[in-house]
C-alpha atoms as a PDB file:
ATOM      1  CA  UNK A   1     118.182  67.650  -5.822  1.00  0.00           C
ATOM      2  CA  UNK A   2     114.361  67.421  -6.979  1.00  0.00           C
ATOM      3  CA  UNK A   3     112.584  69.876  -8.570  1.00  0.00           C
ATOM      4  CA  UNK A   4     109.337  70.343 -10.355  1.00  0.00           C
ATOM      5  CA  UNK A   5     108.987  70.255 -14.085  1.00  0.00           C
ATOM      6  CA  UNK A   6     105.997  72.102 -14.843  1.00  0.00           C
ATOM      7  CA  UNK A   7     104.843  72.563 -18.522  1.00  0.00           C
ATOM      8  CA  UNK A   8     101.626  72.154 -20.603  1.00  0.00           C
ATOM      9  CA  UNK A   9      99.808  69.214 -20.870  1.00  0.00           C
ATOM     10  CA  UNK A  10     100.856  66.683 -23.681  1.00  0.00           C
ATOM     11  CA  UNK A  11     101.010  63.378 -24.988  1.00  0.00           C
ATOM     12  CA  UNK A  12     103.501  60.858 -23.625  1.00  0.00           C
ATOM     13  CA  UNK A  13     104.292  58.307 -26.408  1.00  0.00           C
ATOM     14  CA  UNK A  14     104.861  54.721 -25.276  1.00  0.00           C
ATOM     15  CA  UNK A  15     107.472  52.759 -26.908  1.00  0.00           C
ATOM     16  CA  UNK A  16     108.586  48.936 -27.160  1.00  0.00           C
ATOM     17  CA  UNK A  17     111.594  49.840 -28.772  1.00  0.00           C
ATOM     18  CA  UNK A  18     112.003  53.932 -29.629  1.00  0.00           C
ATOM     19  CA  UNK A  19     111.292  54.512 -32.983  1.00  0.00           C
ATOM     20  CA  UNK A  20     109.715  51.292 -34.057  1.00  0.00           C
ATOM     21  CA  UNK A  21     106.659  51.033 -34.168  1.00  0.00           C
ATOM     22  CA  UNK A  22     106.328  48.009 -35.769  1.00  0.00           C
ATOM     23  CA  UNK A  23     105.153  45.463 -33.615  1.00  0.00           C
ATOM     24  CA  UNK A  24     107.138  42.758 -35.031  1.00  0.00           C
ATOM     25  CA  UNK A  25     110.209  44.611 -34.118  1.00  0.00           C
ATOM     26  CA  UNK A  26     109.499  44.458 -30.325  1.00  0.00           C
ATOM     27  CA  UNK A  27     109.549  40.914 -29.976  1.00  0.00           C
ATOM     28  CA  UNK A  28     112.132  40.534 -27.453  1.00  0.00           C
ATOM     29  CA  UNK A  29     111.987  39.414 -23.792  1.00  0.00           C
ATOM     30  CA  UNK A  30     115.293  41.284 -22.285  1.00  0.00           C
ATOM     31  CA  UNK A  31     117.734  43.787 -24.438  1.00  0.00           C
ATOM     32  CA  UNK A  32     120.423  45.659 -23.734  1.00  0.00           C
ATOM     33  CA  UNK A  33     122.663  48.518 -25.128  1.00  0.00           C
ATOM     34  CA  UNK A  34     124.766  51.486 -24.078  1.00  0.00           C
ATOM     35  CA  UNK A  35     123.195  54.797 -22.750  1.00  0.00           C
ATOM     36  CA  UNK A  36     125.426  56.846 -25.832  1.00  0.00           C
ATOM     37  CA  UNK A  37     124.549  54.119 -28.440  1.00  0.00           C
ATOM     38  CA  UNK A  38     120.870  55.785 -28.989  1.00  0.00           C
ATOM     39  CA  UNK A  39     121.302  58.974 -26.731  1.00  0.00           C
ATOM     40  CA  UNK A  40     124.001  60.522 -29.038  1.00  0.00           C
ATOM     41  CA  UNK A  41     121.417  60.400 -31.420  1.00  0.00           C
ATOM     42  CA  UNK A  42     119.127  62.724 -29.532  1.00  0.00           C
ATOM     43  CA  UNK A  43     121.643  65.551 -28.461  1.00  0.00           C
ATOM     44  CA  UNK A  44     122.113  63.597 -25.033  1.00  0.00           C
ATOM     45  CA  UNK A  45     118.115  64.907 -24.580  1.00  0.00           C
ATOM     46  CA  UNK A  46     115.465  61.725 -23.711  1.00  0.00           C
ATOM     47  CA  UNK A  47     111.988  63.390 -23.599  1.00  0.00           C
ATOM     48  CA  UNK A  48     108.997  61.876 -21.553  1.00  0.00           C
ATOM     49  CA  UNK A  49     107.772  58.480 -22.687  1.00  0.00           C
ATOM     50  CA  UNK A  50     106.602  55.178 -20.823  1.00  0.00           C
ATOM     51  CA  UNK A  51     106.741  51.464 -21.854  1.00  0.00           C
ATOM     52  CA  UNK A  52     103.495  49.273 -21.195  1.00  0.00           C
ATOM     53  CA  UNK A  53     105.312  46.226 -20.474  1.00  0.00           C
ATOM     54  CA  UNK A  54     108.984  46.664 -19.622  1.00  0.00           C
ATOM     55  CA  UNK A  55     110.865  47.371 -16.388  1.00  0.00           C
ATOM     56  CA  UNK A  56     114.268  49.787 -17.213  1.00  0.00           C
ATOM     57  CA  UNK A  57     117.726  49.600 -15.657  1.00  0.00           C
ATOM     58  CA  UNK A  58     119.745  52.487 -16.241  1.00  0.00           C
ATOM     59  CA  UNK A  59     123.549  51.560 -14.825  1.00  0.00           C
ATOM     60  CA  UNK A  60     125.541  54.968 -14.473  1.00  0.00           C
ATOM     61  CA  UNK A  61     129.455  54.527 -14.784  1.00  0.00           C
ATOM     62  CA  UNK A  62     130.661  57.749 -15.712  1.00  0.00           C
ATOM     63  CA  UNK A  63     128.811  61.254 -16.798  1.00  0.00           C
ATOM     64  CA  UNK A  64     125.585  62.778 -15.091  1.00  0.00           C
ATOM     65  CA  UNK A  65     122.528  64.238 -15.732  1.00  0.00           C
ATOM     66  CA  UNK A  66     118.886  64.461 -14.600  1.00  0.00           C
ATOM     67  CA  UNK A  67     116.073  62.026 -14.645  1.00  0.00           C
ATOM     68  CA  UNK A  68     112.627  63.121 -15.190  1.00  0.00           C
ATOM     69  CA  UNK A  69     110.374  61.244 -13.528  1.00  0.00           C
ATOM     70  CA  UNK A  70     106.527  62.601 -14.453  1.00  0.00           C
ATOM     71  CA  UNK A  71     106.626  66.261 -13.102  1.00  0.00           C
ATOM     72  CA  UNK A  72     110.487  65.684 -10.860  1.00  0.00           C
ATOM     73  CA  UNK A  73     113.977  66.246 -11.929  1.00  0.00           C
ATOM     74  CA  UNK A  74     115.890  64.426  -9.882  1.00  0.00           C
ATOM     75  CA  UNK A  75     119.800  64.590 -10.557  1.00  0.00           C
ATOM     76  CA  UNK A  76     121.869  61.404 -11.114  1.00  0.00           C
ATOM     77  CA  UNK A  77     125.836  60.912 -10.993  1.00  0.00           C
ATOM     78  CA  UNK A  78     128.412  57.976 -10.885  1.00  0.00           C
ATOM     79  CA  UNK A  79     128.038  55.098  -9.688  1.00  0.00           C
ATOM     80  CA  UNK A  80     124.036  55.236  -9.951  1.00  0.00           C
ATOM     81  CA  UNK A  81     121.138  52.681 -10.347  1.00  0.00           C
ATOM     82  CA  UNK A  82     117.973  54.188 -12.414  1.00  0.00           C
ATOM     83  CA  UNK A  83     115.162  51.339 -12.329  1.00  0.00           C
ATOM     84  CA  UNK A  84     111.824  52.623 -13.982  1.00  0.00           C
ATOM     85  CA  UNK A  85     108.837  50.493 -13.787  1.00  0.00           C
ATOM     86  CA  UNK A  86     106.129  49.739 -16.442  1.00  0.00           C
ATOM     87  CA  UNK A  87     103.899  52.517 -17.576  1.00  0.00           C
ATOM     88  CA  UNK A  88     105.610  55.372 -15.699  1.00  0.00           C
ATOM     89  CA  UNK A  89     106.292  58.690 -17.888  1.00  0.00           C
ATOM     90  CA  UNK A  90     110.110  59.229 -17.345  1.00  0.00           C
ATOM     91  CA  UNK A  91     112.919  60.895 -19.435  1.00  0.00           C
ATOM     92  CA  UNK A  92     116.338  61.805 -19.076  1.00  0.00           C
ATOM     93  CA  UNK A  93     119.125  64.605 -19.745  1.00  0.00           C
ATOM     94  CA  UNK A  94     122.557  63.340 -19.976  1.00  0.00           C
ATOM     95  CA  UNK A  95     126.078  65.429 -20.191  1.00  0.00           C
ATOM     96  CA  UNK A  96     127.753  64.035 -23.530  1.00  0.00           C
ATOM     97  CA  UNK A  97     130.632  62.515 -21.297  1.00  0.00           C
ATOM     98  CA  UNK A  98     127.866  59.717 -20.043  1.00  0.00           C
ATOM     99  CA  UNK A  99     128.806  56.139 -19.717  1.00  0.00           C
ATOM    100  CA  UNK A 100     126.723  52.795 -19.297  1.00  0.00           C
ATOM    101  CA  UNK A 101     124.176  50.402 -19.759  1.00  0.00           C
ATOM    102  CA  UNK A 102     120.446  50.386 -20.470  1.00  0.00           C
ATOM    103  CA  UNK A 103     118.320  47.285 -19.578  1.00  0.00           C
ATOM    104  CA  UNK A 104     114.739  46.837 -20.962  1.00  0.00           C
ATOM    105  CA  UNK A 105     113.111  43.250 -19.442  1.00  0.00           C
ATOM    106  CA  UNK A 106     109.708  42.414 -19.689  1.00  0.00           C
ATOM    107  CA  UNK A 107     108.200  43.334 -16.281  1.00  0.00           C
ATOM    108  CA  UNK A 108     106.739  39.592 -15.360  1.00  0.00           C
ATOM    109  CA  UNK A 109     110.293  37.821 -16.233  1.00  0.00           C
ATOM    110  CA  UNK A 110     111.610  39.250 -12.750  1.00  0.00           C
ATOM    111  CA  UNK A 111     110.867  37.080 -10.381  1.00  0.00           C
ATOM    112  CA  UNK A 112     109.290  39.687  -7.895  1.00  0.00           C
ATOM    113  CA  UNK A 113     107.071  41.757  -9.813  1.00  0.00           C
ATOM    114  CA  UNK A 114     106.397  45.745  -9.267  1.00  0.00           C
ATOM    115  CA  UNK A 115     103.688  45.898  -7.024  1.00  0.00           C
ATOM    116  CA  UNK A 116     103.892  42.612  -4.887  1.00  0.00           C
ATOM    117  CA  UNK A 117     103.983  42.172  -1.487  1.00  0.00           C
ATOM    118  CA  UNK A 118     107.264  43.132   0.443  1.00  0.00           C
ATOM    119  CA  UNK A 119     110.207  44.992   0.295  1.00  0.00           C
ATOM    120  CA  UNK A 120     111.525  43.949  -3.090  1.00  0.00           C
ATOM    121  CA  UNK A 121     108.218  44.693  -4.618  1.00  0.00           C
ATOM    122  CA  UNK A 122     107.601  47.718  -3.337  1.00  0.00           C
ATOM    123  CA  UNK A 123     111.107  49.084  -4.267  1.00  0.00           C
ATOM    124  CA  UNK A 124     110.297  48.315  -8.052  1.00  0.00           C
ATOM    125  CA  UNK A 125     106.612  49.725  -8.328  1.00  0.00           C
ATOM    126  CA  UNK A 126     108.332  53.037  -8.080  1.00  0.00           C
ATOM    127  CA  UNK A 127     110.598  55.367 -10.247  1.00  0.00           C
ATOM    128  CA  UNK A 128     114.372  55.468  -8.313  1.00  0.00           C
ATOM    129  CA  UNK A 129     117.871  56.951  -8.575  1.00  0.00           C
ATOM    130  CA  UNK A 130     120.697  54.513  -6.213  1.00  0.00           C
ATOM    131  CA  UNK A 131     123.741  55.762  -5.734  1.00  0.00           C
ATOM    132  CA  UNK A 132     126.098  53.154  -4.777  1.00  0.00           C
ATOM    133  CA  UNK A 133     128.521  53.468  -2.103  1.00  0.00           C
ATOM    134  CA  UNK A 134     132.253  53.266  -3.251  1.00  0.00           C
ATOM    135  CA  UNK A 135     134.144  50.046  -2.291  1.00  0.00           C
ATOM    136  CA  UNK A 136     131.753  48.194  -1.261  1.00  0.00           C
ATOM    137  CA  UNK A 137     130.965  43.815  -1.736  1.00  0.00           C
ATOM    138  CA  UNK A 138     127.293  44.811  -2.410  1.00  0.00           C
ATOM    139  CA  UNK A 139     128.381  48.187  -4.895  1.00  0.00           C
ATOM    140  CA  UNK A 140     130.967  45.783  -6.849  1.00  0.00           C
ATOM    141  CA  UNK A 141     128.418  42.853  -6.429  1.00  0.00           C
ATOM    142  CA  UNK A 142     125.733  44.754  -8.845  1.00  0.00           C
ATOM    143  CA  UNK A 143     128.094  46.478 -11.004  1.00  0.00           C
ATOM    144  CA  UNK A 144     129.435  43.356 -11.745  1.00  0.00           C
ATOM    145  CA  UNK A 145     126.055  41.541 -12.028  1.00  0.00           C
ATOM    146  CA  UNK A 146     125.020  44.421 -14.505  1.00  0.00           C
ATOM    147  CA  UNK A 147     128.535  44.853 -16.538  1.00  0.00           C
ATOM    148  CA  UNK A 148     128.143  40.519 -16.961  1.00  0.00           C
ATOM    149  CA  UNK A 149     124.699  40.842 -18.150  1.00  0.00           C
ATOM    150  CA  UNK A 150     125.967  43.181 -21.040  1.00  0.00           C
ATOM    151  CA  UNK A 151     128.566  40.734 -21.676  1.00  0.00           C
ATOM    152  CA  UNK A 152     126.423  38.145 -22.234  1.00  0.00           C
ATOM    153  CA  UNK A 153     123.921  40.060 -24.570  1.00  0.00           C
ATOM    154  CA  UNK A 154     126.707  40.898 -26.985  1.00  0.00           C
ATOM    155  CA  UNK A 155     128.221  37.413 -26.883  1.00  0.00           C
ATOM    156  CA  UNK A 156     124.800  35.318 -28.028  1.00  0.00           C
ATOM    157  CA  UNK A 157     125.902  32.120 -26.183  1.00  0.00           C
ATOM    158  CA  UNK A 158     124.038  29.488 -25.188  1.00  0.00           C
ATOM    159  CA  UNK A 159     122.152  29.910 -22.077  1.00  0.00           C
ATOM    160  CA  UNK A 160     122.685  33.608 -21.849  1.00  0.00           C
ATOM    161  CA  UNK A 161     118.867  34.257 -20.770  1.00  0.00           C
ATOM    162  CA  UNK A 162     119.101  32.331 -18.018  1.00  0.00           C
ATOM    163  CA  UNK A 163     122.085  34.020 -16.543  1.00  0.00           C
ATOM    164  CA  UNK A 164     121.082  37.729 -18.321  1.00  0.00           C
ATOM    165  CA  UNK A 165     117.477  36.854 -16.036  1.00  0.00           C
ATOM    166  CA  UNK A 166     119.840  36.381 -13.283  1.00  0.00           C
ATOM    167  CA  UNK A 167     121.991  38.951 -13.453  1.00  0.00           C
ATOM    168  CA  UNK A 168     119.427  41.273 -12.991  1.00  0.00           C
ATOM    169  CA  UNK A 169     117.348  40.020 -10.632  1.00  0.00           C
ATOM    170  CA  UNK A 170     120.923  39.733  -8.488  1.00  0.00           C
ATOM    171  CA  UNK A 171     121.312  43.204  -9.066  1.00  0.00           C
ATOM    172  CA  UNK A 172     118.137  44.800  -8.238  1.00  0.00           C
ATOM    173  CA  UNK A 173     117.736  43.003  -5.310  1.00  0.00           C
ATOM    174  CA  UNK A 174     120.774  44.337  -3.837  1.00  0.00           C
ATOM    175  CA  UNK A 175     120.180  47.792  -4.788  1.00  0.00           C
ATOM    176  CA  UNK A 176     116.855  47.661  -3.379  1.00  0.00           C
ATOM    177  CA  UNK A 177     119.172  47.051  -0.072  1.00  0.00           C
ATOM    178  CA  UNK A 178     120.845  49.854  -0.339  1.00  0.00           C
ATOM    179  CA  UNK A 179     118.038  52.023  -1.488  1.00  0.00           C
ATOM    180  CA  UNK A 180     116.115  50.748   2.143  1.00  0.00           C
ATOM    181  CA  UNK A 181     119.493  51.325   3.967  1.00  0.00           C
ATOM    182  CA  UNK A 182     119.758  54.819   2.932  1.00  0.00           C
ATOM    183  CA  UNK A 183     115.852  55.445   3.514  1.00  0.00           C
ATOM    184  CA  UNK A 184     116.828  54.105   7.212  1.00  0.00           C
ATOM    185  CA  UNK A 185     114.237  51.716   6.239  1.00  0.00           C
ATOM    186  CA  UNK A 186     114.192  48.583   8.721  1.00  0.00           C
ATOM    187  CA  UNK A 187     115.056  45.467   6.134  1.00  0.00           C
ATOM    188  CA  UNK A 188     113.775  42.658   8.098  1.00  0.00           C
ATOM    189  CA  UNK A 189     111.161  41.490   7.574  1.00  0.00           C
ATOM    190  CA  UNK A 190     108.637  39.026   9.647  1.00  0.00           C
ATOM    191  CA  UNK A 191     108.475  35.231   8.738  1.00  0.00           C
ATOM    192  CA  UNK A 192     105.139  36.256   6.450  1.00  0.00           C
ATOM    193  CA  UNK A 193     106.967  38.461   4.358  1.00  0.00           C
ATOM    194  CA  UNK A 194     109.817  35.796   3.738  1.00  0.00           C
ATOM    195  CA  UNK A 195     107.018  33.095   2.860  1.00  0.00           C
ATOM    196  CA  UNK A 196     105.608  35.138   0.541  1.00  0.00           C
ATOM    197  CA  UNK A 197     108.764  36.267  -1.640  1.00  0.00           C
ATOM    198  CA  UNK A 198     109.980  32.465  -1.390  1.00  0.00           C
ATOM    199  CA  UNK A 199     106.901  31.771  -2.722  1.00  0.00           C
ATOM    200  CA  UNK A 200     107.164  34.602  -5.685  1.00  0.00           C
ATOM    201  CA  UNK A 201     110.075  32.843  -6.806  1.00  0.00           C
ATOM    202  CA  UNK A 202     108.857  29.355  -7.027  1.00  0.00           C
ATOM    203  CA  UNK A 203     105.652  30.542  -8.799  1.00  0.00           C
ATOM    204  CA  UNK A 204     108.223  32.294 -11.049  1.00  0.00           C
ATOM    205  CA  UNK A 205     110.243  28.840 -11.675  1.00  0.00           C
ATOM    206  CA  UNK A 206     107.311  26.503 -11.710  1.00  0.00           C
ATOM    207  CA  UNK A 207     103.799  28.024 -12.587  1.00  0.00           C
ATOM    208  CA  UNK A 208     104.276  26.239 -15.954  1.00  0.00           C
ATOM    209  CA  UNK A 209     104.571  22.735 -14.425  1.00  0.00           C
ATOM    210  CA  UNK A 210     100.660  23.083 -12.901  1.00  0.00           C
ATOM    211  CA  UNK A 211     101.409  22.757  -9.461  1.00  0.00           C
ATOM    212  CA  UNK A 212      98.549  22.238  -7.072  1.00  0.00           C
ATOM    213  CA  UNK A 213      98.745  24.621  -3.986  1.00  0.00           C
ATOM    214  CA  UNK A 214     100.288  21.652  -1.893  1.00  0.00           C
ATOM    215  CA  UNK A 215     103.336  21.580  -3.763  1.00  0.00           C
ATOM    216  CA  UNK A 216     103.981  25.496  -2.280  1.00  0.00           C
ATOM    217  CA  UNK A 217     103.123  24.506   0.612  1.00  0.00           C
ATOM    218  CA  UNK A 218     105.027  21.658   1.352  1.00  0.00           C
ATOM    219  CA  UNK A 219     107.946  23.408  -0.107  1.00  0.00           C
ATOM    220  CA  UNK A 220     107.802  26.064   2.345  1.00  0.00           C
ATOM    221  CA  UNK A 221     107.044  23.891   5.117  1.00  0.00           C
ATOM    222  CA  UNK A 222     103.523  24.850   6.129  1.00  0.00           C
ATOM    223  CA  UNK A 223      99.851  23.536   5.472  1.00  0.00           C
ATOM    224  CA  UNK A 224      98.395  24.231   2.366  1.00  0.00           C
ATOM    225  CA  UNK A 225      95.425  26.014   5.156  1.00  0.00           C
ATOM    226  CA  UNK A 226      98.253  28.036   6.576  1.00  0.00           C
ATOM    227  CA  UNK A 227      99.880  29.421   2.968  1.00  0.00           C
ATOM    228  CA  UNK A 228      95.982  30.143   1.836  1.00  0.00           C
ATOM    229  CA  UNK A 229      96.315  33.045   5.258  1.00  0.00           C
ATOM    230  CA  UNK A 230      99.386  34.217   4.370  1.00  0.00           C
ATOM    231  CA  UNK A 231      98.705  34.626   0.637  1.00  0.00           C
ATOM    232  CA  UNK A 232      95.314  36.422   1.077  1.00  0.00           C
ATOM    233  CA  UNK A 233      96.575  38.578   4.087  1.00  0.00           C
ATOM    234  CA  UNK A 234      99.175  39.863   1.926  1.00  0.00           C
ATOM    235  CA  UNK A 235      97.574  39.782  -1.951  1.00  0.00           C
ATOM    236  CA  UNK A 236      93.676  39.948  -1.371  1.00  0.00           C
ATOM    237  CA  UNK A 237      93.477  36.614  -3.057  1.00  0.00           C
ATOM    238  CA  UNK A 238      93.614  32.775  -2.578  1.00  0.00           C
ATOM    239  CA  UNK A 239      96.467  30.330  -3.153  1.00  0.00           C
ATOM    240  CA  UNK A 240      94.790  28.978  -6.132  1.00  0.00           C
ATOM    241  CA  UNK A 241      94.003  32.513  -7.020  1.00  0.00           C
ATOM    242  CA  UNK A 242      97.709  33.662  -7.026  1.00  0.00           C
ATOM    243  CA  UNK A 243      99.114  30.440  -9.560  1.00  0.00           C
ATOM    244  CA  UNK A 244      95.994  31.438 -12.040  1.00  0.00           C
ATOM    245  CA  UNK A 245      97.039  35.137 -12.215  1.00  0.00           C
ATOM    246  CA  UNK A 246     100.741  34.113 -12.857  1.00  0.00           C
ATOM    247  CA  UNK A 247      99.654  31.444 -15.367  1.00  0.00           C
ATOM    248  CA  UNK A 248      97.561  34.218 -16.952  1.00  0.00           C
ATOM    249  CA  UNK A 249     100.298  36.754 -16.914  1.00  0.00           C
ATOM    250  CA  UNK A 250     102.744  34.003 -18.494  1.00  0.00           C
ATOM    251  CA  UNK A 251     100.055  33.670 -21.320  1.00  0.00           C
ATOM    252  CA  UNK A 252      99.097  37.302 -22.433  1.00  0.00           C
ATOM    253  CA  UNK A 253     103.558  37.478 -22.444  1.00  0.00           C
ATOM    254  CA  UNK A 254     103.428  34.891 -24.781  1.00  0.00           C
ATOM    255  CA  UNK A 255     100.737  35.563 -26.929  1.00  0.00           C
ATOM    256  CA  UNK A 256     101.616  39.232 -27.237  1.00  0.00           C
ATOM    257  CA  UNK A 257     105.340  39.156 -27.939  1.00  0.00           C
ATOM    258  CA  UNK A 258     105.401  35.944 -29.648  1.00  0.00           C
ATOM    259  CA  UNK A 259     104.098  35.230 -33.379  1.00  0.00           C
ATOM    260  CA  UNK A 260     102.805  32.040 -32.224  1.00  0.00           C
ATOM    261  CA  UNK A 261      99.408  30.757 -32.558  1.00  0.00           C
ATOM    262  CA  UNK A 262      97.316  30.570 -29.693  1.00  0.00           C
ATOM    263  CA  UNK A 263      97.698  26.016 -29.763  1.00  0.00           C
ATOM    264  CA  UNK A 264     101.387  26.582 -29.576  1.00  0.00           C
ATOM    265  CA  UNK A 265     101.612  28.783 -26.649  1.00  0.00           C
ATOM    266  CA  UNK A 266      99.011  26.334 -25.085  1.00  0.00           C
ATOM    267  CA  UNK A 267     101.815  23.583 -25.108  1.00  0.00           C
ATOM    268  CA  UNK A 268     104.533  25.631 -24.399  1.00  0.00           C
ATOM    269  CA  UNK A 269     102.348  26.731 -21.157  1.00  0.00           C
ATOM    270  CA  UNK A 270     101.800  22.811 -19.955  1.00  0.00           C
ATOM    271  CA  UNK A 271      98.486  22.699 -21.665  1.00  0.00           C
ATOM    272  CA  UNK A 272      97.577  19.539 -22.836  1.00  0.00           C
ATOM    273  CA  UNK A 273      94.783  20.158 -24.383  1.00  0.00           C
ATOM    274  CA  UNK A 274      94.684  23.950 -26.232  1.00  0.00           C
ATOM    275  CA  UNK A 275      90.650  23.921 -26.107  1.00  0.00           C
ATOM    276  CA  UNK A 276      91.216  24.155 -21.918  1.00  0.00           C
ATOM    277  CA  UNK A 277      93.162  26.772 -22.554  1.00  0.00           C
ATOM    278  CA  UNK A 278      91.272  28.377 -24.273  1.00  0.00           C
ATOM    279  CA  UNK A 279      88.318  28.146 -21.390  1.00  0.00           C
ATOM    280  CA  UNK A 280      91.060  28.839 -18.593  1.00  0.00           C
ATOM    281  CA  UNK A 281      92.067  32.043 -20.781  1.00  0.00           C
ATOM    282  CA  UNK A 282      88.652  33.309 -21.256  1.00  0.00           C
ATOM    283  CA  UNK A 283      87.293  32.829 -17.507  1.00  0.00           C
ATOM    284  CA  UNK A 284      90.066  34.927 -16.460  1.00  0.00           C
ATOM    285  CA  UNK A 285      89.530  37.299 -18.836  1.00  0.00           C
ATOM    286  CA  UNK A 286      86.151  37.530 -20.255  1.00  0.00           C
ATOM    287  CA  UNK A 287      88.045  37.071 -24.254  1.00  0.00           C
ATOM    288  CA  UNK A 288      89.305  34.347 -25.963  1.00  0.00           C
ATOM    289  CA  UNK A 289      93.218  34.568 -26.476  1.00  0.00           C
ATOM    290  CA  UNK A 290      92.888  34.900 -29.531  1.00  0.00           C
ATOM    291  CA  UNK A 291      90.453  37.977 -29.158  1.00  0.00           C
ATOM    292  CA  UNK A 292      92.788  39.419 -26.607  1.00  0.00           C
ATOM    293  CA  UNK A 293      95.620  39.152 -28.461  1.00  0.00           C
ATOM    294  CA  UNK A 294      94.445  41.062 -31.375  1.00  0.00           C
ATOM    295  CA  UNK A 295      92.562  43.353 -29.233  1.00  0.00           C
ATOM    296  CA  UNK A 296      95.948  44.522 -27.717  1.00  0.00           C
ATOM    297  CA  UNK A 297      97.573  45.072 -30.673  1.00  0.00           C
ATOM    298  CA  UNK A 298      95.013  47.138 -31.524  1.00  0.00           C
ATOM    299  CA  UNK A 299      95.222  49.168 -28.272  1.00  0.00           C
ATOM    300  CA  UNK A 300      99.421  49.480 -28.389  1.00  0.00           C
ATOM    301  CA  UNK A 301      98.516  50.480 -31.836  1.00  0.00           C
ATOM    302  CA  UNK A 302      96.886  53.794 -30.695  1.00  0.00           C
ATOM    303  CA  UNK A 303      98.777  54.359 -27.702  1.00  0.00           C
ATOM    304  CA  UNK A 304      99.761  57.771 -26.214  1.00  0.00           C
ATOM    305  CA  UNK A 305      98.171  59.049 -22.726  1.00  0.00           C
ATOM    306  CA  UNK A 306      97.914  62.985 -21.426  1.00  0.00           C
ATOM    307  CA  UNK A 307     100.641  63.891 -18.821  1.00  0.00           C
ATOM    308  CA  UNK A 308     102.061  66.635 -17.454  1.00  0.00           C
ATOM    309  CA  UNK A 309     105.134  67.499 -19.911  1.00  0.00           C
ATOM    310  CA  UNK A 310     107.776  70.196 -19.976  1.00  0.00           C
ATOM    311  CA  UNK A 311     110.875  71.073 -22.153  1.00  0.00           C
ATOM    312  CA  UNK A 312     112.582  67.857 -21.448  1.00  0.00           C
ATOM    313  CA  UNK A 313     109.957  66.014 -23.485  1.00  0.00           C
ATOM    314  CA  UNK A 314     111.328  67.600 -26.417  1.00  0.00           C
ATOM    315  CA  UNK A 315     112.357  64.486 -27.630  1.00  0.00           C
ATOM    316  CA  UNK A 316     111.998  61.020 -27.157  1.00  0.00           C
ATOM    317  CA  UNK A 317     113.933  57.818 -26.831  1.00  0.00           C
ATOM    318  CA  UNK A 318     114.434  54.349 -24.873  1.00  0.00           C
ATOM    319  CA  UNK A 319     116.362  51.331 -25.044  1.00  0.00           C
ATOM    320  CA  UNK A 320     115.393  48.538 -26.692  1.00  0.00           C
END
């Protein structure tokens, strides 16, 4: 059931991690915790708030409640999927009984980003409650994915990004399924569409290495002429175009949640030479990276925005 949440305009606070403001404290690519672990804390109550960066993952195992998602309350129950994307104003209301995980992951480690082109990308550039179907491969298939990604966060072994990354990309691709399967939403897509998301992911896996628009190409089979069509059909932009906005968003990640200096996240980018850098950073841009950076501290310094707001902003709250 939706329903309206009317109330007087007011200022929705955005938060790395709730409560800490400090930026050095939000220097984290991917966290996890328990919905009662910060919650409990709150009287069960999470009031309107956004994150700049960060996609959420609610997983519901046990308890209910309402989201609010801007001016909707929309209820939520066992087994659920809550995915909020970056900058959306969203709280929550949960009965003290509640159960499960929340997952905070910077928005540009998923592989398909809010946004893109296709069905995957679409699915995340908006606010959604799942509910998965009982007893089913795909239901078990993203609990598990979800329960394992916990797992991993609390054991601190080696290589745990890599399969926390994983994990959730696993899982929200499959409840993006079932979100388009209860929509009665037609899931296949043409032979564009497919070229486009299998080239999402290699961008995602090799925009560091400085491949040349070729290498995509020949990868998916098809002329370097034919993937410059698809890509600006489906983006607005050129081949070229696409790996420079990916290398760019890699960048601003790693200059504004890293306390490196702007030479060492040159090299760890496949810069040779931090000067070129420095020249690719600021044509994209109009600043230097080191301008940027300390411009957007600045901004996330001041942040807040007016929203609509009602009673269930009381109080506010989000995972790490």
């Amino acid at each position: 059931m939706t329903k309206r949440n009317s109330g007087p305009t007011s200022i929705i606070p955005t938060y790395e991690l709730y409560g800490e403001d400090d930026a050095a404290s939000a220097q984290f690519r991917l966290h996890c915790e328990t919905i009662p672990s910060r919650s409990s804390l709150h009287h069960w109550e999470i009031g309107l708030h956004r994150h700049e960066y960060f996609f959420q993952i609610l997983l519901i195992t046990r308890g209910s409640g309402d989201a609010v998602y801007g001016d909707q309350i929309v209820r939520f129950e066992p087994v659920s999927v809550l995915t909020v994307p970056p900058s959306v104003g969203h709280g929550f209301r949960f009965s003290p009984d509640i159960d499960g995980f929340v997952f905070t992951i910077l928005a540009n480690r998923l592989p398909v980003r809010p946004g893109e082109p296709g069905a995957i990308g679409a699915f995340l550039s908006q606010p959604r409650i799942t509910r998965l179907p009982e007893q089913t491969a795909e239901s078990d298939l993203i609990r598990s994915n979800l329960e394992r990604v916990a797992a991993e966060w609390n054991t601190r072994l080696s290589g745990r990004s890599v399969l926390m990354e994983t994990g959730l990309a696993t899982a929200l691709v499959l409840t993006a399924r079932i979100a388009a399967q209860e929509a009665d939403e037609v899931e296949i897509g043409g032979d564009n569409d497919r070229r486009i998301e299998a080239l999402l992911a290699l961008l995602h896996r090799e925009v560091r290495q400085h491949r040349p628009a070729s290498f995509y190409a020949d990868a998916l089979g098809i002329s370097t002429t034919h993937l410059n069509r698809v890509v600006k059909a489906k983006t607005g932009l050129s081949t070229q175009d696409l790996i420079a906005r990916r290398l760019l968003e890699e960048a601003q990640r790693e200059l504004l949640f890293t306390p490196d200096s702007v030479q060492e996240v040159a090299f760890r980018l496949g810069f040779a030479d931090p000067a070129y850098f420095s020249r690719f950073f600021t044509r994209q841009t109009g600043v230097t990276p080191r301008n940027w950076k300390r411009q957007e501290q600045r901004r996330l310094g001041s942040r807040g925005e007016v929203a609509p707001s009602g009673n269930a902003a009381s109080h506010a709250i989000s995972a790490r």
